[in-house]
N, C-alpha and C. Protein backbone atom coordinates (compact mmCIF):
# COMPACT_ATOMS: atom_id res chain seq x y z
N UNK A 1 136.00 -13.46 68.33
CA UNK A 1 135.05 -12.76 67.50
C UNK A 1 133.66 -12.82 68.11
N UNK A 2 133.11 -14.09 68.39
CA UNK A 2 132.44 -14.29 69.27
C UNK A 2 131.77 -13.22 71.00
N UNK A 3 132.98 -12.90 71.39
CA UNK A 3 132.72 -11.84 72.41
C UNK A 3 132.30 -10.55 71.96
N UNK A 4 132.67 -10.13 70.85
CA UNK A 4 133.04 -8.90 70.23
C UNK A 4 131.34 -8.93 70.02
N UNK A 5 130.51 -9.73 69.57
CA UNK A 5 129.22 -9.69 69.40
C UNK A 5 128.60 -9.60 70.78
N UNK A 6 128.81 -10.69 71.47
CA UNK A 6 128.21 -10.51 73.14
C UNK A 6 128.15 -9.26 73.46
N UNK A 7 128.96 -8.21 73.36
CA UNK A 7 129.53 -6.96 74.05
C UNK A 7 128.72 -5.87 73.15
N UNK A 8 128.48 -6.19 71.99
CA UNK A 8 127.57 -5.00 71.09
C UNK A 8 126.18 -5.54 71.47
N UNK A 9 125.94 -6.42 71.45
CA UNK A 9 124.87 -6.78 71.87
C UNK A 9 124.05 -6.64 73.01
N UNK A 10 125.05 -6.47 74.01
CA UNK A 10 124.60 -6.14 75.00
C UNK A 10 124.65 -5.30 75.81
N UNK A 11 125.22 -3.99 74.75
CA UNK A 11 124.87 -2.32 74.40
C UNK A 11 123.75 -2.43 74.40
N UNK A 12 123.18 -2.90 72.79
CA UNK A 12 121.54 -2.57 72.57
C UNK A 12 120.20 -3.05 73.68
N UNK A 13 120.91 -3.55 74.49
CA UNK A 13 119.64 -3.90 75.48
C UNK A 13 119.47 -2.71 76.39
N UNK A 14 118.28 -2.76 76.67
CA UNK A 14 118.04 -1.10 77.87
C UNK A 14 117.45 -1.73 79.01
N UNK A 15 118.20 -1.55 80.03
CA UNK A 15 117.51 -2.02 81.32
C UNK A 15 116.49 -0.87 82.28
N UNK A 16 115.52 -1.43 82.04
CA UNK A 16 114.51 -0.35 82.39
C UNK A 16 114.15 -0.79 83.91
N UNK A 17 113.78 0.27 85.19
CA UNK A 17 113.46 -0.10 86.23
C UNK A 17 112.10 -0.07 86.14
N UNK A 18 111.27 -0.84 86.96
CA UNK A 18 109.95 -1.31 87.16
C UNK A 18 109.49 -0.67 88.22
N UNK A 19 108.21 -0.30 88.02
CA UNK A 19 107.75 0.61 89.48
C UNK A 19 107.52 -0.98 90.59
N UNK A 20 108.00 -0.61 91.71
CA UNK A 20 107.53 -1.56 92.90
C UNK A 20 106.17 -1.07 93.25
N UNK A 21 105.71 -1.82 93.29
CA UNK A 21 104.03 -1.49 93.77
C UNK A 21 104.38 -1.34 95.02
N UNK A 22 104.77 -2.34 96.03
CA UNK A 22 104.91 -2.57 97.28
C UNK A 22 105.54 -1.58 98.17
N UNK A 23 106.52 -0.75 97.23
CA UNK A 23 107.59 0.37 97.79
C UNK A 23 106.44 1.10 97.73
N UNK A 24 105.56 1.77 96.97
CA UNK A 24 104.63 2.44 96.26
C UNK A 24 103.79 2.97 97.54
N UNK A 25 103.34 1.68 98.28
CA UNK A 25 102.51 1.41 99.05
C UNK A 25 102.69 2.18 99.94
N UNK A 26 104.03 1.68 100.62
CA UNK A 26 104.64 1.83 101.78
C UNK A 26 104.79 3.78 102.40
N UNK A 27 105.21 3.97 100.62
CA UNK A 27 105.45 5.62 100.55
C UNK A 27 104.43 6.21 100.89
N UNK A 28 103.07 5.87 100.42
CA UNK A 28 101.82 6.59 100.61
C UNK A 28 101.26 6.61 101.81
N UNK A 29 102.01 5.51 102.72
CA UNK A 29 101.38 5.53 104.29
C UNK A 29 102.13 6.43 105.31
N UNK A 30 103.74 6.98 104.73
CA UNK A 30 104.53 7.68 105.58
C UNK A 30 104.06 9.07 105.42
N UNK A 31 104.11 9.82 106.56
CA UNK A 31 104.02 11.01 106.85
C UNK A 31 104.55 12.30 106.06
N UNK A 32 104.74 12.91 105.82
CA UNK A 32 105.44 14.19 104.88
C UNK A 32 106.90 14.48 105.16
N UNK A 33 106.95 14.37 106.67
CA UNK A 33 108.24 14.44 107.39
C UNK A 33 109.49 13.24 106.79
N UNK A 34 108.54 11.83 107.01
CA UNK A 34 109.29 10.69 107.09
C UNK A 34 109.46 10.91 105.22
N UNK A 35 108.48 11.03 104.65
CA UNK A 35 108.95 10.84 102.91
C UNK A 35 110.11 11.61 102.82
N UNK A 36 110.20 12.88 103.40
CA UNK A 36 111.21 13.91 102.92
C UNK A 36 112.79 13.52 103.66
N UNK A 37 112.85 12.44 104.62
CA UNK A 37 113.86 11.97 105.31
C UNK A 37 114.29 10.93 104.18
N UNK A 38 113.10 10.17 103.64
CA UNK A 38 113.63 9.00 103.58
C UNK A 38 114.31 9.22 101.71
N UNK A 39 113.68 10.41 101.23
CA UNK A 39 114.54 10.54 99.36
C UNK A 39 115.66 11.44 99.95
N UNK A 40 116.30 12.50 100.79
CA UNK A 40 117.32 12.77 101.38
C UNK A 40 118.35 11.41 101.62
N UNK A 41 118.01 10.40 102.10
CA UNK A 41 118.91 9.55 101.97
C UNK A 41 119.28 8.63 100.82
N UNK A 42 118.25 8.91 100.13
CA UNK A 42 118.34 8.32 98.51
C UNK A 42 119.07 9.26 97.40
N UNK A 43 119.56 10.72 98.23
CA UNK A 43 120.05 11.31 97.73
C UNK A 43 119.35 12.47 96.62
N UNK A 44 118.03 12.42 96.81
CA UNK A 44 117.00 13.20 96.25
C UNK A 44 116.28 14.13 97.25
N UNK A 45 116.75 15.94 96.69
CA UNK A 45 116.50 16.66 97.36
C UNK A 45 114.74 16.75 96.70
N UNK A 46 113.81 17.00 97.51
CA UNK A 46 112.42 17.35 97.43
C UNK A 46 112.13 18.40 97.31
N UNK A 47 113.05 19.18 98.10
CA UNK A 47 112.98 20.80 98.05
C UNK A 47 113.60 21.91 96.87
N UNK A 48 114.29 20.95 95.68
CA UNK A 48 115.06 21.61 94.79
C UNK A 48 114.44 22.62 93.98
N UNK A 49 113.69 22.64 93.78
CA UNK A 49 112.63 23.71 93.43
C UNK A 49 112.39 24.77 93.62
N UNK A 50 112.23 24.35 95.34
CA UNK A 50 111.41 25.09 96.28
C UNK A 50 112.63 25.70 97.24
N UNK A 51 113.17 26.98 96.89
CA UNK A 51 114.50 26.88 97.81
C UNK A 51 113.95 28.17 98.92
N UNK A 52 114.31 28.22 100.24
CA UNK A 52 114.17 28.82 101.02
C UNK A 52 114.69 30.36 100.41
N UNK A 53 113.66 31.43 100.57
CA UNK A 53 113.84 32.93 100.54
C UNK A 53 115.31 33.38 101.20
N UNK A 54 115.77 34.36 100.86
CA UNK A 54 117.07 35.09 100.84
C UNK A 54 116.15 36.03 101.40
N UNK A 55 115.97 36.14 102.88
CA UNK A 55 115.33 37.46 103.53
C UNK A 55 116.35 38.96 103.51
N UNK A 56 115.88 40.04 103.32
CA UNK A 56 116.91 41.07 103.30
C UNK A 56 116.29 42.07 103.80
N UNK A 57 116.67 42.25 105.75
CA UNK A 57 116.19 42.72 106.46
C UNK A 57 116.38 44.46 106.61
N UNK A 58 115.89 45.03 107.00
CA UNK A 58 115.90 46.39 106.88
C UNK A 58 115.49 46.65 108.49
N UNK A 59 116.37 47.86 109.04
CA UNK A 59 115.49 47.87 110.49
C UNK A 59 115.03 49.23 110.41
N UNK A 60 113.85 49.07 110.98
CA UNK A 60 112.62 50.40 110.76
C UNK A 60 112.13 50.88 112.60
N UNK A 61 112.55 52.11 112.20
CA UNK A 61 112.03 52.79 114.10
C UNK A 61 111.08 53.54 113.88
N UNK A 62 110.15 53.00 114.57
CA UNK A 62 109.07 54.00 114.90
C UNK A 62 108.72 54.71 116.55
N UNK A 63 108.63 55.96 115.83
CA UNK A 63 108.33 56.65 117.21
C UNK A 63 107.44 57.99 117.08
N UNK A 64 106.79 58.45 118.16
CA UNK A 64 105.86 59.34 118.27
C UNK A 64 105.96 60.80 118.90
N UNK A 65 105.19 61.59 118.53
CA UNK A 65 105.57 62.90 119.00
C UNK A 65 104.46 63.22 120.21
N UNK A 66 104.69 63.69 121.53
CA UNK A 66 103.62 63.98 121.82
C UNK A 66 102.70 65.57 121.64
N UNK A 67 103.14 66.43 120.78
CA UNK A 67 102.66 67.54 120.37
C UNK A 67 102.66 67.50 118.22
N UNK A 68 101.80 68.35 117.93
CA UNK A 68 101.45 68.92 116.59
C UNK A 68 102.64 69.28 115.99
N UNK A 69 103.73 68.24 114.99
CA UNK A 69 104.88 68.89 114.14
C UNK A 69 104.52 70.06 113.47
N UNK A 70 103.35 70.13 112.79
CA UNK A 70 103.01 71.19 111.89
C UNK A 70 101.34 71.15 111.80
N UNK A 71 100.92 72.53 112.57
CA UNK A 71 99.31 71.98 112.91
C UNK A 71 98.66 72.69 111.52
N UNK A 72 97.60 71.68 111.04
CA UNK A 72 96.72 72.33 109.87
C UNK A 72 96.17 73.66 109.93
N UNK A 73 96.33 74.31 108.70
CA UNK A 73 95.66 75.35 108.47
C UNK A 73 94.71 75.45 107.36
N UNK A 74 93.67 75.92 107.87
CA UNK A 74 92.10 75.42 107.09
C UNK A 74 92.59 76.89 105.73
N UNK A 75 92.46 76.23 104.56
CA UNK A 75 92.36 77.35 103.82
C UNK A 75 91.42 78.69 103.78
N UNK A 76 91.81 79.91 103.44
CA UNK A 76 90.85 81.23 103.29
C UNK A 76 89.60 80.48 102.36
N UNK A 77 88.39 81.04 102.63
CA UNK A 77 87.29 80.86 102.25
C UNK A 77 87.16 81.57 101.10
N UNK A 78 87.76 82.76 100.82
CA UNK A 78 87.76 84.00 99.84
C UNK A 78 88.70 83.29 98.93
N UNK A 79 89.71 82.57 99.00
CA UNK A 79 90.41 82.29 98.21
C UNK A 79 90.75 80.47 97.48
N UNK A 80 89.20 80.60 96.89
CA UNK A 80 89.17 79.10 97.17
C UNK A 80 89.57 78.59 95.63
N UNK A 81 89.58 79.39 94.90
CA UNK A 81 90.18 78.96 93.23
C UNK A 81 91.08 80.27 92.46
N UNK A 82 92.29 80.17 93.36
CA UNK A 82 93.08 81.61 93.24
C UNK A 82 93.14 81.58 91.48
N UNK A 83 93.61 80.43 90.99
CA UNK A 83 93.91 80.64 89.52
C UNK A 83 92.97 81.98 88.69
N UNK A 84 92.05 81.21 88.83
CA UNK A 84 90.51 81.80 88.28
C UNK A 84 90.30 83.48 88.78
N UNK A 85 90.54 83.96 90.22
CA UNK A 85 90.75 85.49 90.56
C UNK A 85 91.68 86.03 89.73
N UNK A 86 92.61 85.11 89.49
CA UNK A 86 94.36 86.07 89.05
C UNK A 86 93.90 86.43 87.61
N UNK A 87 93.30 85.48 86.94
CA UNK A 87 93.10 85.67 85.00
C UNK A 87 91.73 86.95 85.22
N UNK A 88 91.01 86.92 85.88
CA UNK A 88 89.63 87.77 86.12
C UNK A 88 90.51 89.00 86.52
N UNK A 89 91.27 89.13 87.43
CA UNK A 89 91.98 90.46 87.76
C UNK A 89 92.77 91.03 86.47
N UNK A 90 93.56 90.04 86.32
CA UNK A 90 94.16 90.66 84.90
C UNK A 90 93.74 91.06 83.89
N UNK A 91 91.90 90.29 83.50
CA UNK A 91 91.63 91.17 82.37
C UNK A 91 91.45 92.48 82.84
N UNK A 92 90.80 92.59 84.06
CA UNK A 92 90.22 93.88 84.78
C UNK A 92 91.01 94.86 84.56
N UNK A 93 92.28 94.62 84.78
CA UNK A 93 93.65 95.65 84.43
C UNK A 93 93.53 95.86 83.11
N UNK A 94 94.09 94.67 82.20
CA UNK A 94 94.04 95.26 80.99
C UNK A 94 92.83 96.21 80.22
N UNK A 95 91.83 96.02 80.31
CA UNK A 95 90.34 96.75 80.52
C UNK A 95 90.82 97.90 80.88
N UNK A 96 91.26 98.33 82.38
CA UNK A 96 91.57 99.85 82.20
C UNK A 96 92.54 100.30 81.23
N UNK A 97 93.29 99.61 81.52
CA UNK A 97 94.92 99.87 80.61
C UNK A 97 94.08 100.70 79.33
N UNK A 98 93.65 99.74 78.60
CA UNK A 98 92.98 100.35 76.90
C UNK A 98 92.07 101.62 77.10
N UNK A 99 90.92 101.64 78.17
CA UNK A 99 90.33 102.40 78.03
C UNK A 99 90.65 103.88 78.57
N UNK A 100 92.35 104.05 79.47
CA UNK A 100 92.82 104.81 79.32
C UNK A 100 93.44 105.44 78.52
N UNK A 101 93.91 104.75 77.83
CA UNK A 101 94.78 104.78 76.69
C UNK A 101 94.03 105.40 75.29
N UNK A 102 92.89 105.00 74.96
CA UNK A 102 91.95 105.41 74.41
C UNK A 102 91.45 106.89 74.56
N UNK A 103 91.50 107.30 75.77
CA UNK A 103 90.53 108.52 76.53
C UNK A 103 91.89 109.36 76.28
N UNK A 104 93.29 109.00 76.71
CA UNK A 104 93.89 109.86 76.13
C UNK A 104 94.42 110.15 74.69
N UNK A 105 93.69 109.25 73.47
CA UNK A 105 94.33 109.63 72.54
C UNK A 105 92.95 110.77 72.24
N UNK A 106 92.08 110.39 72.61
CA UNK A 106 90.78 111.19 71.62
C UNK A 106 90.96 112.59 73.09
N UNK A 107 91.86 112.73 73.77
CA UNK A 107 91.48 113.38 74.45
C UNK A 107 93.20 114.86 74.12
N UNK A 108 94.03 114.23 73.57
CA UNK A 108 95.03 114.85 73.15
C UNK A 108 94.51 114.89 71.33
N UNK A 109 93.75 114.18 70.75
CA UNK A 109 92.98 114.86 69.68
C UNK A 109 92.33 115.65 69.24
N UNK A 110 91.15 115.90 70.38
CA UNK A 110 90.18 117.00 70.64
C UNK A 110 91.22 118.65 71.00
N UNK A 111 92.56 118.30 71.53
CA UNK A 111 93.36 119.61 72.29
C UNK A 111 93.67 119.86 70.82
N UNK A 112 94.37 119.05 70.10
CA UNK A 112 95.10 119.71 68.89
C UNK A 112 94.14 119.85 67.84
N UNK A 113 93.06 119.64 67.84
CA UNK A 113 92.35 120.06 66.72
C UNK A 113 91.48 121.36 66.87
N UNK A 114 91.40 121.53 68.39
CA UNK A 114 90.81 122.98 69.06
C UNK A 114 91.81 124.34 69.04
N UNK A 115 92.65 124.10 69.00
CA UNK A 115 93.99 124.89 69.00
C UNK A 115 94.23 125.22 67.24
């Protein structure tokens, strides 16, 4: 009965590790190289975090022409806001359109009322 207590009892204890000062020391004087050798053998990766890129290469050619693929052409000077000519032309048309249209009604009015 006796053991049966030893053994619960000595569940509830927690064994906690203590920082070594001295290890402490030692770490802070090694190089970056040597720290990262020496938790690799302690079985602690440093780099777990930090994992090397998955590069995903593409191959790109460049090359040159020695003549003009398609040489610039400076736009017409006359035609420098076509939109704006096309709506100005069109009223211009419609403008005659009516005022022909007009001239011949008063002008087939004047025939049949002379007659």
């Amino acid at each position: 009965m006796q053991i049966f207590f030893l053994q619960m009892r000595g569940r509830k204890t927690v064994v906690i590790d203590l920082p070594d000062d001295e290890e402490q020391r030692r770490r802070e004087k090694l190089t970056p190289s040597e720290l990262r050798i020496e938790l690799l053998k302690k079985g602690i990766n440093p780099y777990k975090e930090v994992q090397p890129r998955a590069w995903q290469e593409a191959q790109v050619t460049m090359s040159s022409f020695y003549a003009v693929i398609d040489p610039f052409v400076t736009p017409e000077p006359e035609e420098t806001l076509p939109f704006v000519g096309a709506g100005v032309d069109g009223l211009k048309m419609k403008g005659e359109e009516l005022k022909v249209q007009i001239l011949s009604f008063l002008y087939s009015l004047h025939g049949f009322v002379s007659e």
